[in-house]
PDB file of N, CA and C in Angstrom:
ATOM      1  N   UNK A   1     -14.159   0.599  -7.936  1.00  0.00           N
ATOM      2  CA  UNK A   1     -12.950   0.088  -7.298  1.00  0.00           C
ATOM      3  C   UNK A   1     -12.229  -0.855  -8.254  1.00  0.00           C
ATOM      4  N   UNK A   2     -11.009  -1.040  -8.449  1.00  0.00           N
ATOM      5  CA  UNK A   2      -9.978  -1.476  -9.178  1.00  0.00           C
ATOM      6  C   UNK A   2      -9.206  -2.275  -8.359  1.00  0.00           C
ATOM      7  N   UNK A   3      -8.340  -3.711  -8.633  1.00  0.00           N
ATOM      8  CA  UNK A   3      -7.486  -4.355  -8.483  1.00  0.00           C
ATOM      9  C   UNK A   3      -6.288  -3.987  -9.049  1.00  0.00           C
ATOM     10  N   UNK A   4      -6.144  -2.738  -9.798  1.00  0.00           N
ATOM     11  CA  UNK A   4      -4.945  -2.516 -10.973  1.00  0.00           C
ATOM     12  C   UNK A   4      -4.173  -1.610  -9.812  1.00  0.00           C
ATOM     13  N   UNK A   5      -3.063  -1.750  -9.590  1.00  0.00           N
ATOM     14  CA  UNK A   5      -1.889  -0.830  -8.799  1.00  0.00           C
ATOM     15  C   UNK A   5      -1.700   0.429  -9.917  1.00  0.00           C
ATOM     16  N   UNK A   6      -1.710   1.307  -9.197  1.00  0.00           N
ATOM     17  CA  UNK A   6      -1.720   2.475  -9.726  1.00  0.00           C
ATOM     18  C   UNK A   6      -0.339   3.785  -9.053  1.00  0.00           C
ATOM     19  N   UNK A   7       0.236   3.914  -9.628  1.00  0.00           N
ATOM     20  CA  UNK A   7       1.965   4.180  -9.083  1.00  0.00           C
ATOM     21  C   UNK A   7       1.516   5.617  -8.720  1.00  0.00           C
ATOM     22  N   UNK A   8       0.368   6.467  -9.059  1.00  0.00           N
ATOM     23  CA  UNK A   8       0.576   7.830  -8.383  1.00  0.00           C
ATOM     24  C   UNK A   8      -1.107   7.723  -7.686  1.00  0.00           C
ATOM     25  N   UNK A   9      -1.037   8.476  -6.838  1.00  0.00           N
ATOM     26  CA  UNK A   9      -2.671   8.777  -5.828  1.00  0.00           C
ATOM     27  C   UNK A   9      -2.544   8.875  -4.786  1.00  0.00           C
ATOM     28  N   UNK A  10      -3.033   9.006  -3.815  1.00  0.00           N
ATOM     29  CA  UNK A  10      -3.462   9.428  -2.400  1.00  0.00           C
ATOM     30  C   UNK A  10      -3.143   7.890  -1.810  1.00  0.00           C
ATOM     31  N   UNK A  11      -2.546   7.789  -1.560  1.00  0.00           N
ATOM     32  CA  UNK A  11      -2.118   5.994  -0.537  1.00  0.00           C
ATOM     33  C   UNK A  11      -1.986   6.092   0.726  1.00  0.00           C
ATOM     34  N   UNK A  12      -2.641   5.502   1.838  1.00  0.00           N
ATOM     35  CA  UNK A  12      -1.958   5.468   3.452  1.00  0.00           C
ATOM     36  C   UNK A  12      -0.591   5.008   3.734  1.00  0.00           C
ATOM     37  N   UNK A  13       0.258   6.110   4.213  1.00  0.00           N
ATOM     38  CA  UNK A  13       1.658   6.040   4.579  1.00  0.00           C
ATOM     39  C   UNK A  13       1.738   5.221   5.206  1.00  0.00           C
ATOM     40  N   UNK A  14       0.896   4.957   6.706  1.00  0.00           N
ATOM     41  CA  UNK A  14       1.639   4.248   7.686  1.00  0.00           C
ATOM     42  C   UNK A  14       0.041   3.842   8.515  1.00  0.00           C
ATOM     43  N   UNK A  15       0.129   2.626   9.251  1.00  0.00           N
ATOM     44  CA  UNK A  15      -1.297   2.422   9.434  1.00  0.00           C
ATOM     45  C   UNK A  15      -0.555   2.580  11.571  1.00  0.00           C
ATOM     46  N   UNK A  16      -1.497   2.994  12.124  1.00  0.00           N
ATOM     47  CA  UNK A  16      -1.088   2.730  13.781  1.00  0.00           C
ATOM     48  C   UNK A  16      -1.831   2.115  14.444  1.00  0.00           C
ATOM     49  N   UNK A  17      -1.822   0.932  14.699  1.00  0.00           N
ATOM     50  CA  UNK A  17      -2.694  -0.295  15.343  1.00  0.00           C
ATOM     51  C   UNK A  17      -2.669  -0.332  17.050  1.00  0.00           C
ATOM     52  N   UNK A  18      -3.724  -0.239  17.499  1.00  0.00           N
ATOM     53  CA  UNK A  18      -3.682   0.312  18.855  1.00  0.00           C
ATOM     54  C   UNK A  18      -4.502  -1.331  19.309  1.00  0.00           C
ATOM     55  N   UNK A  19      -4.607  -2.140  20.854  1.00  0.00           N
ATOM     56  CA  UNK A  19      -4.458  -2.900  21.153  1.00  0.00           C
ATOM     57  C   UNK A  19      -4.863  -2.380  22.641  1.00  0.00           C
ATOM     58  N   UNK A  20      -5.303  -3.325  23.571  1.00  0.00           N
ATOM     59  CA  UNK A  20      -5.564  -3.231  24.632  1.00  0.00           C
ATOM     60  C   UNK A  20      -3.787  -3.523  25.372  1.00  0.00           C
ATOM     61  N   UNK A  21      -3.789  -3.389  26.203  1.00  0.00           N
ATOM     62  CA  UNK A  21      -2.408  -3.870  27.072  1.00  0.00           C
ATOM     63  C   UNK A  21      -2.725  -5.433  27.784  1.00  0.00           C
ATOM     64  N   UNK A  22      -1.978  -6.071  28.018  1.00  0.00           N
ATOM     65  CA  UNK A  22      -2.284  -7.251  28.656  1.00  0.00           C
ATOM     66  C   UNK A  22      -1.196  -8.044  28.898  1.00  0.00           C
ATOM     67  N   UNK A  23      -1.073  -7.240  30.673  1.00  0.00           N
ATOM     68  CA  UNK A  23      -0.690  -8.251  31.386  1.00  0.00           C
ATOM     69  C   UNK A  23       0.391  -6.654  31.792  1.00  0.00           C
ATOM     70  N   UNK A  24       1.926  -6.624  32.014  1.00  0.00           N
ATOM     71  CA  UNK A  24       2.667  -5.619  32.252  1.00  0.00           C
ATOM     72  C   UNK A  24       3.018  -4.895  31.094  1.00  0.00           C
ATOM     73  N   UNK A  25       3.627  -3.559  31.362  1.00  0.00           N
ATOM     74  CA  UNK A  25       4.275  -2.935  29.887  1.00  0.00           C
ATOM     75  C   UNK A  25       5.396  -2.909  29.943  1.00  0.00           C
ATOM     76  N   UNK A  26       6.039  -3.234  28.798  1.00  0.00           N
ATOM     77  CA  UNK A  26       7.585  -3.373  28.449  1.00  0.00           C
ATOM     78  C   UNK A  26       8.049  -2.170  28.527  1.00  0.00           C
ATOM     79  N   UNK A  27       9.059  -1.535  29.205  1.00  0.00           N
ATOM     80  CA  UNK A  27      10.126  -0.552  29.660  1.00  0.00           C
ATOM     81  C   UNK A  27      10.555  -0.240  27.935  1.00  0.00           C
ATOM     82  N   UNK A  28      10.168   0.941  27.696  1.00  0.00           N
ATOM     83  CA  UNK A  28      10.466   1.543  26.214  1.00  0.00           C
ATOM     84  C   UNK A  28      11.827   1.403  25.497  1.00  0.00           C
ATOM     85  N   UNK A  29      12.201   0.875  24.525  1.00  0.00           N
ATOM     86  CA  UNK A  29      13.369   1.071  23.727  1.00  0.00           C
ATOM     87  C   UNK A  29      13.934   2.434  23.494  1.00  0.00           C
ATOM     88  N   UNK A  30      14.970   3.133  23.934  1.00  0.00           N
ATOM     89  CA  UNK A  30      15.616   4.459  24.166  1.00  0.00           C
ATOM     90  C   UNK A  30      16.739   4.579  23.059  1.00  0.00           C
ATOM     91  N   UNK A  31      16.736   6.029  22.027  1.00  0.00           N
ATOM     92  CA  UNK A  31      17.933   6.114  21.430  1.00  0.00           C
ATOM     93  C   UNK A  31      18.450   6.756  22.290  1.00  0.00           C
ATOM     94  N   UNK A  32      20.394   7.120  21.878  1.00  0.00           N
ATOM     95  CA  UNK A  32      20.891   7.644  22.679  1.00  0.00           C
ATOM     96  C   UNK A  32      20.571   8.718  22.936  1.00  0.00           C
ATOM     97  N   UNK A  33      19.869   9.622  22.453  1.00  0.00           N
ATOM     98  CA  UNK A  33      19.758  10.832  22.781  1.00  0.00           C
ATOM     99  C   UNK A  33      18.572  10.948  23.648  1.00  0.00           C
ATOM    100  N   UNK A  34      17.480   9.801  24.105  1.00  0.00           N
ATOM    101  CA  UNK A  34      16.558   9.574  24.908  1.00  0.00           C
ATOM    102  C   UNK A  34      15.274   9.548  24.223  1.00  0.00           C
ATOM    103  N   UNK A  35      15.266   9.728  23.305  1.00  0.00           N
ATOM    104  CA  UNK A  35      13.955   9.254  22.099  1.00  0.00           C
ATOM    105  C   UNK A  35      13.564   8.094  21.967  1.00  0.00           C
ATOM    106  N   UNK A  36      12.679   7.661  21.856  1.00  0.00           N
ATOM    107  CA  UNK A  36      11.821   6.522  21.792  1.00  0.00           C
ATOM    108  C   UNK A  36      12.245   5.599  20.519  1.00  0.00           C
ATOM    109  N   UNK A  37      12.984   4.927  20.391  1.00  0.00           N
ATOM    110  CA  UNK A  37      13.234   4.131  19.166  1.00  0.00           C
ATOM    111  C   UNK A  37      12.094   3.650  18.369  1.00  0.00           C
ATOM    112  N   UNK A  38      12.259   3.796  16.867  1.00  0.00           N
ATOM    113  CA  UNK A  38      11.144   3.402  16.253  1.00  0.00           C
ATOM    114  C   UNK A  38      11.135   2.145  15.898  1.00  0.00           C
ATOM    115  N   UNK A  39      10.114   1.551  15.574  1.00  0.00           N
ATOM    116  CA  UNK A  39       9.577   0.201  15.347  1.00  0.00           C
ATOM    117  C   UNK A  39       8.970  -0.025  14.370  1.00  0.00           C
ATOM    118  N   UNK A  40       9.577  -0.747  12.944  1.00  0.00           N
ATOM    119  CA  UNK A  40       8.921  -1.027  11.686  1.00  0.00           C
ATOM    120  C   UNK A  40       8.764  -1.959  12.121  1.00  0.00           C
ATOM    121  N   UNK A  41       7.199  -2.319  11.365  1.00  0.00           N
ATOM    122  CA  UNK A  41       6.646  -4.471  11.537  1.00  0.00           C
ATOM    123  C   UNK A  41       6.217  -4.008  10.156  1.00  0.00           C
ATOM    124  N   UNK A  42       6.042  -5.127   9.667  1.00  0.00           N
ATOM    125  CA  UNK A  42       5.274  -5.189   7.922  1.00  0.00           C
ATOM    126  C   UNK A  42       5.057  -6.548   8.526  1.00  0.00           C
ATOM    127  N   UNK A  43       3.371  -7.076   8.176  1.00  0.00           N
ATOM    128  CA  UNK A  43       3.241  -8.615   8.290  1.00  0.00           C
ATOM    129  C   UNK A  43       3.596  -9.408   7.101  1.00  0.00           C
ATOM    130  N   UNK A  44       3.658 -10.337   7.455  1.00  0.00           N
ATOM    131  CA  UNK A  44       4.023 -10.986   6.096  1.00  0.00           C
ATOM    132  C   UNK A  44       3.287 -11.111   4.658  1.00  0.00           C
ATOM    133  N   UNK A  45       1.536 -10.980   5.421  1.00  0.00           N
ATOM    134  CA  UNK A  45       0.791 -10.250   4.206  1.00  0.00           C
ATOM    135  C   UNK A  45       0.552  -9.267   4.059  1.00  0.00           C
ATOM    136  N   UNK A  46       1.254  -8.458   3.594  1.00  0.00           N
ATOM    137  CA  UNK A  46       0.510  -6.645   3.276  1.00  0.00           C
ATOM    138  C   UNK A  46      -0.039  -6.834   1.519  1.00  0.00           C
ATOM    139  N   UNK A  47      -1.012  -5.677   1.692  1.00  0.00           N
ATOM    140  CA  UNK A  47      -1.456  -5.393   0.373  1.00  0.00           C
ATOM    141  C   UNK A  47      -0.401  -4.468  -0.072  1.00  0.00           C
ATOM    142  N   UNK A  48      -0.263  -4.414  -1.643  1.00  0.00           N
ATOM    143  CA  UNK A  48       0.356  -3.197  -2.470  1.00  0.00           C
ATOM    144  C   UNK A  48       0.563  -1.899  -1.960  1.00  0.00           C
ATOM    145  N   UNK A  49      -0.907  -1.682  -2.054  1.00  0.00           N
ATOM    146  CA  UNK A  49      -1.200  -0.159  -1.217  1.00  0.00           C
ATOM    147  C   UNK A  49      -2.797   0.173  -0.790  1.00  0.00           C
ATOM    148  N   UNK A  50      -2.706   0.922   0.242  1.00  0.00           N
ATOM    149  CA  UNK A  50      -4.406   1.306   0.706  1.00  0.00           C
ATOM    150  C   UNK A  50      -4.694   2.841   0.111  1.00  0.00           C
ATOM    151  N   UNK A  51      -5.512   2.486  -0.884  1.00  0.00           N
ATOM    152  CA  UNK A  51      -5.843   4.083  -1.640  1.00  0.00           C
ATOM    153  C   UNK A  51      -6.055   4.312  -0.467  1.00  0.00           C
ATOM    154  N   UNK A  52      -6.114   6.285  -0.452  1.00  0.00           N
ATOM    155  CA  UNK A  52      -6.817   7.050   0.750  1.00  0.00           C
ATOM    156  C   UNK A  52      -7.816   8.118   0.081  1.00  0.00           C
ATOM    157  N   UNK A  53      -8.926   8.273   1.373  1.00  0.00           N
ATOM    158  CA  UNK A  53     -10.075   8.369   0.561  1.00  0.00           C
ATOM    159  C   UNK A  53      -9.999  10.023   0.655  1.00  0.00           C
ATOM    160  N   UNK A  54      -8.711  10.605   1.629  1.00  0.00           N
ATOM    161  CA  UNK A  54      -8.924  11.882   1.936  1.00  0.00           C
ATOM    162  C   UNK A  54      -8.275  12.711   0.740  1.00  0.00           C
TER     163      UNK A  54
END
């Protein structure tokens, strides 16, 4: 394993963090066409990149 960023390889696109619910659920954000609006978060610490092992 390496600390060196490496600009080409197998990297995880997008990570999906799943969570218990707690308490009510918020009524979904709708585009106009009735699609589910998407939701970028980046925390304020992300790493570079997460090699992927697949």
């Amino acid at each position: 394993m390496t600390d060196e960023f490496e600009e080409e390889g197998p990297y995880i696109d997008f990570v999906i963090r799943l969570s218990p619910l707690a308490g009510d659920m918020a009524e979904p954000a709708l585009e106009e066409d009735g699609c589910l609006q998407w939701e970028f978060r980046k925390p304020a610490i992300c790493p570079a990149g997460i090699r992927s092992t697949l």
